[in-house]
N, C-alpha and C. Protein backbone atom coordinates (compact mmCIF):
# COMPACT_ATOMS: atom_id res chain seq x y z
N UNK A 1 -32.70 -17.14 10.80
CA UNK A 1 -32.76 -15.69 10.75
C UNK A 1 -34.08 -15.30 10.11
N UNK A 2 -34.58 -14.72 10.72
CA UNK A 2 -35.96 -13.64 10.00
C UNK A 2 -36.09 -12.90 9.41
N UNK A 3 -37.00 -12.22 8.54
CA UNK A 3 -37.05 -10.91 7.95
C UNK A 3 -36.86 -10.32 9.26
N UNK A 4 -37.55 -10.03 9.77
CA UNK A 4 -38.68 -9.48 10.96
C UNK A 4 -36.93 -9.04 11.82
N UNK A 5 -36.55 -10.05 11.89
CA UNK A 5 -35.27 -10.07 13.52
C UNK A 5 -34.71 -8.91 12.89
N UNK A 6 -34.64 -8.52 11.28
CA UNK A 6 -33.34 -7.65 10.71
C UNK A 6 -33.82 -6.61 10.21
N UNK A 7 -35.40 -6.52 10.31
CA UNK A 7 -36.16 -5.46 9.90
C UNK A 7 -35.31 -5.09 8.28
N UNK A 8 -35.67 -6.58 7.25
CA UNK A 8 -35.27 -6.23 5.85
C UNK A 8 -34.03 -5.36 5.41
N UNK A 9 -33.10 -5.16 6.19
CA UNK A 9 -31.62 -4.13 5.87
C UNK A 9 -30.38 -5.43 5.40
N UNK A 10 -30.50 -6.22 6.16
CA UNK A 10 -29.40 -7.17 5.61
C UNK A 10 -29.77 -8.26 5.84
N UNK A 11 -28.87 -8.55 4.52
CA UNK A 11 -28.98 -9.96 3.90
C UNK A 11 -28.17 -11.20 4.46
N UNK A 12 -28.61 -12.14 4.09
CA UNK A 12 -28.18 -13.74 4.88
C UNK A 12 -26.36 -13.44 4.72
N UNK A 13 -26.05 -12.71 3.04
CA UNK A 13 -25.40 -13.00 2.85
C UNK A 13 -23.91 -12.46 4.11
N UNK A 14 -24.65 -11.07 4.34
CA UNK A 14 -23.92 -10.30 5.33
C UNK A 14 -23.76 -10.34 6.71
N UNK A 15 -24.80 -11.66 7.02
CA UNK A 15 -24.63 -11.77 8.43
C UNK A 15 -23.60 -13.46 8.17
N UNK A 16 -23.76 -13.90 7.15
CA UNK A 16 -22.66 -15.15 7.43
C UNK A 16 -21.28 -14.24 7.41
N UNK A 17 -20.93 -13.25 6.55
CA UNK A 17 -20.29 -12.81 6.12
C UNK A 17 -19.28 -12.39 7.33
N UNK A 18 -20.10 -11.77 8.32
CA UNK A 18 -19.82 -11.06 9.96
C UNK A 18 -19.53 -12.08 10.85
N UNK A 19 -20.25 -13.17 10.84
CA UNK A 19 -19.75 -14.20 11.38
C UNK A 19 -18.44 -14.91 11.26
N UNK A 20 -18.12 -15.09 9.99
CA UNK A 20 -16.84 -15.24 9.46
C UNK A 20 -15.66 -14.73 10.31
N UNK A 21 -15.97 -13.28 10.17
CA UNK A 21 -14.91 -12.72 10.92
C UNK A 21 -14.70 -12.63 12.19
N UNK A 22 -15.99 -13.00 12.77
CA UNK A 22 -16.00 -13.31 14.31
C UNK A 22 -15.05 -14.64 14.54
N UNK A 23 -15.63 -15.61 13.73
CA UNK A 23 -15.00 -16.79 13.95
C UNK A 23 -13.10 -16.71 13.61
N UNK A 24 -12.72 -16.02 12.87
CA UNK A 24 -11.37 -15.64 12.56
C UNK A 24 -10.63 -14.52 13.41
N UNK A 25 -11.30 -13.92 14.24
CA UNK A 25 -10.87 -12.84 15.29
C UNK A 25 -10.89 -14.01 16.97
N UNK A 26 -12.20 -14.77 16.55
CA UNK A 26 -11.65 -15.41 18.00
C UNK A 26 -10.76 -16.58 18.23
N UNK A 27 -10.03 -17.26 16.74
CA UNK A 27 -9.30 -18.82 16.46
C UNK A 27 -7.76 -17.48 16.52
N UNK A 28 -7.64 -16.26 15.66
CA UNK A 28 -6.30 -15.92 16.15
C UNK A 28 -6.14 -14.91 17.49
N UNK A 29 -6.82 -14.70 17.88
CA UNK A 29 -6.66 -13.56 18.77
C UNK A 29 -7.05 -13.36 20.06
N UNK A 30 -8.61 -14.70 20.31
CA UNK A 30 -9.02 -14.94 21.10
C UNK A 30 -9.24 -16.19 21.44
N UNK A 31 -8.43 -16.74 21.65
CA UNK A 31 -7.96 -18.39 21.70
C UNK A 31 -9.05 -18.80 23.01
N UNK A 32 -8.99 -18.59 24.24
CA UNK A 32 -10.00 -18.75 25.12
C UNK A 32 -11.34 -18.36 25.14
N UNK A 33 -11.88 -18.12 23.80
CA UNK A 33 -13.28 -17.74 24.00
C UNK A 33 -14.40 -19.32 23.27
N UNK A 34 -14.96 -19.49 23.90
CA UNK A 34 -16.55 -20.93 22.49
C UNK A 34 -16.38 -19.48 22.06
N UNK A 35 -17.02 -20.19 20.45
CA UNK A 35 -17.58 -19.34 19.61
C UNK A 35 -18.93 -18.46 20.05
N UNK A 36 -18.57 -16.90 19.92
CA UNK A 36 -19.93 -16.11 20.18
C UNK A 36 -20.72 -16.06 19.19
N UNK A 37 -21.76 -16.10 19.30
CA UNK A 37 -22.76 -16.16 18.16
C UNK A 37 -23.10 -14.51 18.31
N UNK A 38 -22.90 -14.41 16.59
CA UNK A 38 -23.65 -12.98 16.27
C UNK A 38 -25.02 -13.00 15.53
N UNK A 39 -25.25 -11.81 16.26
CA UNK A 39 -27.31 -11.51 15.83
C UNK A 39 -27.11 -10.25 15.33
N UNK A 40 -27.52 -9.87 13.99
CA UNK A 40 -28.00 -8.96 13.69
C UNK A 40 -29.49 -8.58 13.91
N UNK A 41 -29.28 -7.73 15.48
CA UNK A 41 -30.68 -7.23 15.93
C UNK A 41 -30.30 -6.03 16.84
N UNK A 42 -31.45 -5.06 17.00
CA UNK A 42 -31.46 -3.90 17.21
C UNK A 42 -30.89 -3.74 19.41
N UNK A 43 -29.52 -3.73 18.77
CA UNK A 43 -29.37 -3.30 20.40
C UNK A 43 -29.90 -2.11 21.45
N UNK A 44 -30.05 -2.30 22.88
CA UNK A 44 -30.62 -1.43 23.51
C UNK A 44 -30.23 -0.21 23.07
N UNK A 45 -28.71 -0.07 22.60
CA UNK A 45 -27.75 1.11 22.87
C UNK A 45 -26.60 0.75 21.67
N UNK A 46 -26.64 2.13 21.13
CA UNK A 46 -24.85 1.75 20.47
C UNK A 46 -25.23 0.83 19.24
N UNK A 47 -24.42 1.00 18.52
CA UNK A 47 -24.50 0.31 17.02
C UNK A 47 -23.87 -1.43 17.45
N UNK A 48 -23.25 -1.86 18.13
CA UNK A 48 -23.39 -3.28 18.91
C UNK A 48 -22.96 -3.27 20.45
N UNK A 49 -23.45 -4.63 20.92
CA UNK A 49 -22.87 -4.69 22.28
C UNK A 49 -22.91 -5.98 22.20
N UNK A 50 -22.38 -6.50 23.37
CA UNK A 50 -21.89 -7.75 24.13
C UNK A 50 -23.03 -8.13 25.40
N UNK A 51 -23.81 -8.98 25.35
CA UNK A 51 -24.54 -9.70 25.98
C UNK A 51 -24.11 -10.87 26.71
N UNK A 52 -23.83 -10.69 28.12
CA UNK A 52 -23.17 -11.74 28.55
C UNK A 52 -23.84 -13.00 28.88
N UNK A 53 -25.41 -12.86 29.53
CA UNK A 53 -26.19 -13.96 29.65
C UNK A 53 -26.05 -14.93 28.09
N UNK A 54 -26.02 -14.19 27.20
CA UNK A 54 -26.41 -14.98 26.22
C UNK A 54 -24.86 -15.52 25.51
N UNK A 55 -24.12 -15.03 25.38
CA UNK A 55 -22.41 -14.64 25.21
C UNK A 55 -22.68 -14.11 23.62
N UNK A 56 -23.19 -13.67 23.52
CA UNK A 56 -23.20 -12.97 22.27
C UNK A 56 -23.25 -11.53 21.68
N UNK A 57 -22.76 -11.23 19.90
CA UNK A 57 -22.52 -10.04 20.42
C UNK A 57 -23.61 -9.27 19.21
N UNK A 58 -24.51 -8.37 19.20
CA UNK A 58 -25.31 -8.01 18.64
C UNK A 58 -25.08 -6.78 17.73
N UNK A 59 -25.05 -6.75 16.79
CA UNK A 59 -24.81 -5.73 15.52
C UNK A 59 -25.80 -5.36 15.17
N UNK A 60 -26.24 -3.82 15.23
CA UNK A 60 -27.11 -3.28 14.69
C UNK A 60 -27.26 -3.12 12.69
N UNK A 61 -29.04 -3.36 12.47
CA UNK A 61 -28.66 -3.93 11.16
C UNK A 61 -28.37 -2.45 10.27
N UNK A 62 -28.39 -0.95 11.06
CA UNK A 62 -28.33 0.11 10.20
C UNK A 62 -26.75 -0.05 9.79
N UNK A 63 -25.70 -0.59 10.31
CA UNK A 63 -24.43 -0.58 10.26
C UNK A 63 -23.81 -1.79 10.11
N UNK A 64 -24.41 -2.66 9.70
CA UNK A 64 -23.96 -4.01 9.63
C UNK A 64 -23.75 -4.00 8.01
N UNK A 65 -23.53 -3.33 7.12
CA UNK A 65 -23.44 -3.38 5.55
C UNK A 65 -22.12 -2.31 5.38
N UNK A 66 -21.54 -2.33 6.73
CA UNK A 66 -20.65 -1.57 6.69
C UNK A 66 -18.76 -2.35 7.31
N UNK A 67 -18.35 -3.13 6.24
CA UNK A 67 -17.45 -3.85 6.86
C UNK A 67 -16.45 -3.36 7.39
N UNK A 68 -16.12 -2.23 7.36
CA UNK A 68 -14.86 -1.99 8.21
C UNK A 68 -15.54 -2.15 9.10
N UNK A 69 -16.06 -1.12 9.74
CA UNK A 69 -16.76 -0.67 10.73
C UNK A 69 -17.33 -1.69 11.54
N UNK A 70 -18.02 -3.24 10.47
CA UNK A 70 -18.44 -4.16 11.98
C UNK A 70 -17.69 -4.83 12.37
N UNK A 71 -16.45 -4.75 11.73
CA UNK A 71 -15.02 -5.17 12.23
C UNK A 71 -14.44 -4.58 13.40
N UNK A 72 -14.03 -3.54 13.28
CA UNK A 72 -13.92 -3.03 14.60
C UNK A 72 -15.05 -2.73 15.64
N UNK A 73 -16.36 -2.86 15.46
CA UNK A 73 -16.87 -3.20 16.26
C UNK A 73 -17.10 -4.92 17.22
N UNK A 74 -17.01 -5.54 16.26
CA UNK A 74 -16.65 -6.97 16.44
C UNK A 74 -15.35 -7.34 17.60
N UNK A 75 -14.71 -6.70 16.95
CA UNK A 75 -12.94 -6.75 17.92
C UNK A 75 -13.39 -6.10 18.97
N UNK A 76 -14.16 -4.90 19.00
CA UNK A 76 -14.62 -4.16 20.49
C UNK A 76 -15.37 -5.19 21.25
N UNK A 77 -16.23 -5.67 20.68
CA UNK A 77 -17.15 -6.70 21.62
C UNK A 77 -16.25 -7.68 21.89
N UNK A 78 -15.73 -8.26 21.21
CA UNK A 78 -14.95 -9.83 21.53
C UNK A 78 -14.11 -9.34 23.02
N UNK A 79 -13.48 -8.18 22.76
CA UNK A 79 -12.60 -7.86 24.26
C UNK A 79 -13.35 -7.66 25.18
N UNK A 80 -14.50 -7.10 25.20
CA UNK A 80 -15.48 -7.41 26.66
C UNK A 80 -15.82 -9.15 26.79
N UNK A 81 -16.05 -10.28 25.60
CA UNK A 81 -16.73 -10.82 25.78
C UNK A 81 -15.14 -11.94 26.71
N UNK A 82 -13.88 -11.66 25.73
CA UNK A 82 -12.78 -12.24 26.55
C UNK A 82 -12.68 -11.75 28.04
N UNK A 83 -12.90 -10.89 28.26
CA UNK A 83 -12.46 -9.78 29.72
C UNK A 83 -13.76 -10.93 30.38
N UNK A 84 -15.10 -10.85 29.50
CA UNK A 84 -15.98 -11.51 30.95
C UNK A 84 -15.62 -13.51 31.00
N UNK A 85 -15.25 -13.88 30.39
CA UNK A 85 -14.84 -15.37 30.42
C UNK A 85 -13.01 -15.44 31.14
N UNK A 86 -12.45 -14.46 31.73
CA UNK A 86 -11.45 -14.63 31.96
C UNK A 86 -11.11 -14.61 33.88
N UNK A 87 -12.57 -13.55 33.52
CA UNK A 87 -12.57 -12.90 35.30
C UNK A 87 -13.97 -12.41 35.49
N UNK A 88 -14.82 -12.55 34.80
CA UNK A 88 -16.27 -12.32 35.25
C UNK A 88 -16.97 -10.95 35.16
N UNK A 89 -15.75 -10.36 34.62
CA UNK A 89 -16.07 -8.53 34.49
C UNK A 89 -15.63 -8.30 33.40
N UNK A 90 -16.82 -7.90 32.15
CA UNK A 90 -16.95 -7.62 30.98
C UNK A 90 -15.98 -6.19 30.78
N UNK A 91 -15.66 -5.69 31.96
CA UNK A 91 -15.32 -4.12 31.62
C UNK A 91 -16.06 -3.29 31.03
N UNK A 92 -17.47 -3.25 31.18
CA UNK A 92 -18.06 -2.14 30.92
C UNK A 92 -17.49 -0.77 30.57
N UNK A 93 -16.79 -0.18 31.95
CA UNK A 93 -16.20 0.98 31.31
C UNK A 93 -14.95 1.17 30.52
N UNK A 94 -14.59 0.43 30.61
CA UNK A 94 -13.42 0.10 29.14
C UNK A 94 -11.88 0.18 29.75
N UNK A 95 -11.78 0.18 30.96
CA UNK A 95 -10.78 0.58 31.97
C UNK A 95 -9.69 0.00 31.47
N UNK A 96 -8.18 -0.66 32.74
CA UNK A 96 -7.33 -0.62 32.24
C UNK A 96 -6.94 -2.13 31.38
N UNK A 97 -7.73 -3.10 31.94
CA UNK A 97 -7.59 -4.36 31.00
C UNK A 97 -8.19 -4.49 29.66
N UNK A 98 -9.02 -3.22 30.11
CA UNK A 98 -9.82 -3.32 28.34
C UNK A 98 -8.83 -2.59 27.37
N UNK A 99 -8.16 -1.34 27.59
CA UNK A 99 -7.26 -0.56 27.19
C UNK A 99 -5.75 -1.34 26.94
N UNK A 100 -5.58 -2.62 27.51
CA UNK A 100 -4.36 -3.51 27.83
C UNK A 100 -4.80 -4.82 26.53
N UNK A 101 -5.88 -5.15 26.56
CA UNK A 101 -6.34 -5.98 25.29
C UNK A 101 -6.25 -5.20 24.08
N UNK A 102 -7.14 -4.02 24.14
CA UNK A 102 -6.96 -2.80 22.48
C UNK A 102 -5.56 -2.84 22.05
N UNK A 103 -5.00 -2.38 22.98
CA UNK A 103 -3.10 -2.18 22.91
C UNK A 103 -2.89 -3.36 22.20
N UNK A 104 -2.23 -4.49 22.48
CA UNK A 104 -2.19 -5.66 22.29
C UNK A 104 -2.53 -6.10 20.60
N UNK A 105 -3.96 -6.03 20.89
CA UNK A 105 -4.29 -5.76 18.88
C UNK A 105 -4.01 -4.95 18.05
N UNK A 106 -4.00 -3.54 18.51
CA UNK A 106 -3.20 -2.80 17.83
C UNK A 106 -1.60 -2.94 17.42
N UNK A 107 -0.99 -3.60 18.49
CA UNK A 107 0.38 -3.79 18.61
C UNK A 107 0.16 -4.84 17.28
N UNK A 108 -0.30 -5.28 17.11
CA UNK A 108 -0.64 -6.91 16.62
C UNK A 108 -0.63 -6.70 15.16
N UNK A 109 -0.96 -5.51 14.97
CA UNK A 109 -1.83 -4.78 13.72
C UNK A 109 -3.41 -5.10 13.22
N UNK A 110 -3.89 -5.71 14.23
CA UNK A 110 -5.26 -6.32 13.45
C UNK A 110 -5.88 -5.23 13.24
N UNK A 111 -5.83 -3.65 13.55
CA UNK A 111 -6.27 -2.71 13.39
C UNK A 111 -5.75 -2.35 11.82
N UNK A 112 -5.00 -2.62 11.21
CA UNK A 112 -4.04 -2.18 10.85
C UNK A 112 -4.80 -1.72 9.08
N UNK A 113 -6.00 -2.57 8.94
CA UNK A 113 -6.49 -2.52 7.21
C UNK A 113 -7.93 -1.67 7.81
N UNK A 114 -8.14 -1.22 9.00
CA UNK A 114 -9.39 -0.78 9.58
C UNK A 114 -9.63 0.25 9.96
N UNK A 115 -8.48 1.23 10.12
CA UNK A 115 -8.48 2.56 11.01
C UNK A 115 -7.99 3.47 9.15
């Protein structure tokens, strides 16, 4: 990791920190996914997204010191990144399998210490 990649906002400590929870969102919840590697770096769009060439999911560093928040952003990406390893379509627009995964976690409560 670089200064430079994080433009100085966060620390080593907060991107292992995010990772963590990536790795614990995809061993209970997303059993069919390799591990996605997270980058704290400035996405095109949106405070993170899901990069499928690369399978990874990118957290912007203005909001990455913000743990609820890259939590449920985290869980948002992981369900595009499951949707594109399952059937090849990330669900961009968030349609009805993406809305059928949210459900599911919510049902689950993983929302449940976050909303």
């Amino acid at each position: 990791m670089s200064d430079a990649s994080i433009d100085g906002l966060v620390s080593e400590v907060s991107e292992t920190f995010l990772k963590g929870w990536v790795k614990k969102y995809q061993q209970e919840h997303f059993p069919n996914l390799a591990t996605s590697e997270l980058q704290i770096l400035v996405p095109d769009r949106g405070p993170a997204c899901y990069l499928m060439d690369k399978h990874s999911i990118l957290i912007h560093p203005a909001v990455a010191p913000f743990t609820k928040l890259c939590r449920i952003l985290i869980l948002h990406e992981l369900i595009h990144a499951d949707l594109y390893k399952a059937t090849g379509d990330p669900d961009a627009l968030e349609g009805e399998a993406f809305q059928a995964k949210k459900k599911e976690l919510l049902e689950a409560g993983v929302f449940a210490d976050l909303l």
